[in-house]
Protein backbone atom coordinates (compact mmCIF):
# COMPACT_ATOMS: atom_id res chain seq x y z
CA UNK A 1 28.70 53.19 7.31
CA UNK A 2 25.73 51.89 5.65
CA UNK A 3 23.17 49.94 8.27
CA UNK A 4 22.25 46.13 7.67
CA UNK A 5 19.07 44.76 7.58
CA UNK A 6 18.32 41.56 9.56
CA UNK A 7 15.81 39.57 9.17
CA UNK A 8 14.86 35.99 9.87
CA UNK A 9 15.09 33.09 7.15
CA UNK A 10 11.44 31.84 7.98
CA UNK A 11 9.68 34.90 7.53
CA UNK A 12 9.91 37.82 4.85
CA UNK A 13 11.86 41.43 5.54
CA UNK A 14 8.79 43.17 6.81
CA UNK A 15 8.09 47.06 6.07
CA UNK A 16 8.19 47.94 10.31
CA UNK A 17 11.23 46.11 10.47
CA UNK A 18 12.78 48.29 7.80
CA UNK A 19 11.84 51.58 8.80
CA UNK A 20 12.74 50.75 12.76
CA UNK A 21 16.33 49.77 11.61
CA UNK A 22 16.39 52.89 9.30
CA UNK A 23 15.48 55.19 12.45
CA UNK A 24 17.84 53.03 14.44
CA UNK A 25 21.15 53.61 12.69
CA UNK A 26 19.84 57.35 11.90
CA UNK A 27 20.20 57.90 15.88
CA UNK A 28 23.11 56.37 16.43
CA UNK A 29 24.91 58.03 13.43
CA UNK A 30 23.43 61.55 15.12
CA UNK A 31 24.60 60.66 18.97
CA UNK A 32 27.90 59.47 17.06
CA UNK A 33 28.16 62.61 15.30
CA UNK A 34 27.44 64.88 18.28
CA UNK A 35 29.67 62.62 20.89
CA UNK A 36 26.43 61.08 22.71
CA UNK A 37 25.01 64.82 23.00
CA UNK A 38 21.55 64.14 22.90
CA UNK A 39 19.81 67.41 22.75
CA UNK A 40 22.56 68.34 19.51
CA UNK A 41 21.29 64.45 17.87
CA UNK A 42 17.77 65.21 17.99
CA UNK A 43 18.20 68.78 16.38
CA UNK A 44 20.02 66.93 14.21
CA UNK A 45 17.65 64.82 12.87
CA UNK A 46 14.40 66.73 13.03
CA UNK A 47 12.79 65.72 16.62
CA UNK A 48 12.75 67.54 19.74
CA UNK A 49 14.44 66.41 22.67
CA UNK A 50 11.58 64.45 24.20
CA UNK A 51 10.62 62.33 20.62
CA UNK A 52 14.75 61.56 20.63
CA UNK A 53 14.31 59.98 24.46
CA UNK A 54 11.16 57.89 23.35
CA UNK A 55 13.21 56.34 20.50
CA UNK A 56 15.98 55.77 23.42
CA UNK A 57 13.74 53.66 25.21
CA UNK A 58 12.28 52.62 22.10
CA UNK A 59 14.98 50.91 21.28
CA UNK A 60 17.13 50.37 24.67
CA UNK A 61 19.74 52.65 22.68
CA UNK A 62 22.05 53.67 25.59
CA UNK A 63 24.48 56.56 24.23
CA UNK A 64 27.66 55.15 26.41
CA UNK A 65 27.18 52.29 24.38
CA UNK A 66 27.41 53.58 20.71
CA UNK A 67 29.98 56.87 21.54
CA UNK A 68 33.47 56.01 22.31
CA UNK A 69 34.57 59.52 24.38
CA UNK A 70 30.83 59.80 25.94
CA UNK A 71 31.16 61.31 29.43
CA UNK A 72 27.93 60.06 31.48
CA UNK A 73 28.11 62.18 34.14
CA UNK A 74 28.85 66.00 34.53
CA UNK A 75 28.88 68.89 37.38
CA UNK A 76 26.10 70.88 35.81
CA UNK A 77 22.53 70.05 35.59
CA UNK A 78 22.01 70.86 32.02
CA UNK A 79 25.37 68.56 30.77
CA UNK A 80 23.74 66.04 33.02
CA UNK A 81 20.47 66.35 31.04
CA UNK A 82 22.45 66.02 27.85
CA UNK A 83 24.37 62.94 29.16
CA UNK A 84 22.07 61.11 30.94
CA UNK A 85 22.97 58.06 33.41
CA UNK A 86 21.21 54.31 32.71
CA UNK A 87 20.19 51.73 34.73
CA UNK A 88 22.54 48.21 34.09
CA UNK A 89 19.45 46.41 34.72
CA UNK A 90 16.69 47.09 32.57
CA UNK A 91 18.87 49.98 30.52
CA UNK A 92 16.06 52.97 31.72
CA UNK A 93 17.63 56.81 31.43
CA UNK A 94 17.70 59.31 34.36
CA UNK A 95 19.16 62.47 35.31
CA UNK A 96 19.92 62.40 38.54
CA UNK A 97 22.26 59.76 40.58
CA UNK A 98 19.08 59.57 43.30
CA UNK A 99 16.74 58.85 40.52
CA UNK A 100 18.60 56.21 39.40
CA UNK A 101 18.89 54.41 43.03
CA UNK A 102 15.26 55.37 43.51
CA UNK A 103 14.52 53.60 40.59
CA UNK A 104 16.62 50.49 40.97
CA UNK A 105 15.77 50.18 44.70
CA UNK A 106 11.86 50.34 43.69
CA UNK A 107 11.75 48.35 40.60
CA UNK A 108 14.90 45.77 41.45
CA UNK A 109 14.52 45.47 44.29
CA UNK A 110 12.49 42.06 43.98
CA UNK A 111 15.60 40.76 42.12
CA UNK A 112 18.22 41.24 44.67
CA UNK A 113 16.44 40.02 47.09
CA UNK A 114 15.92 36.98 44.98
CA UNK A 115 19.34 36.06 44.41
């Protein structure tokens, strides 16, 4: 499936905007090929695991999102590190269950209190 360019009518295709949707649909084509297994999508396309996170955040790619059968949570550490859990909030990526509340308690907290 080839990936689309977007850009806006008032302003020309720009070079960054090219080569952020070509790394873009590269990682999602790699956690679609590997069923959301992150450490097997960044082998696959030439960065370690860490590099393959910061384009994750990069662009708020969540891997529950783009693979269909993508299990988010599992009994072992090292599946959980390959499936990690995000935040429905601001779409972050942790580990653990308790870094997750830590997270959302610390950083949303302001929010729900708010509402």
């Amino acid at each position: 499936m080839p990936f689309e360019l977007v850009s806006e009518p008032e302003r020309p295709l720009m070079l960054k905007d090219a080569r952020e949707a070509a790394e873009r649909h590269t990682i999602t084509e790699a956690l679609n090929a590997t069923q959301g297994n992150i450490e097997h999508a960044a082998k696959r396309v030439g960065l370690s695991h860490a590099s393959i996170y910061r384009y994750l955040r990069k662009f708020r790619i969540i891997p529950a999102d783009v693979v269909t059968d993508y299990r988010p949570w599992a009994a072992h550490w090292e599946e959980r590190r390959k499936h990690p859990l995000a935040c429905a909030e601001c779409r972050g990526l942790f580990v653990h269950a308790g870094a997750l509340a830590r997270h959302c308690k610390t950083q949303h907290a302001q929010h729900v209190g708010a509402a």
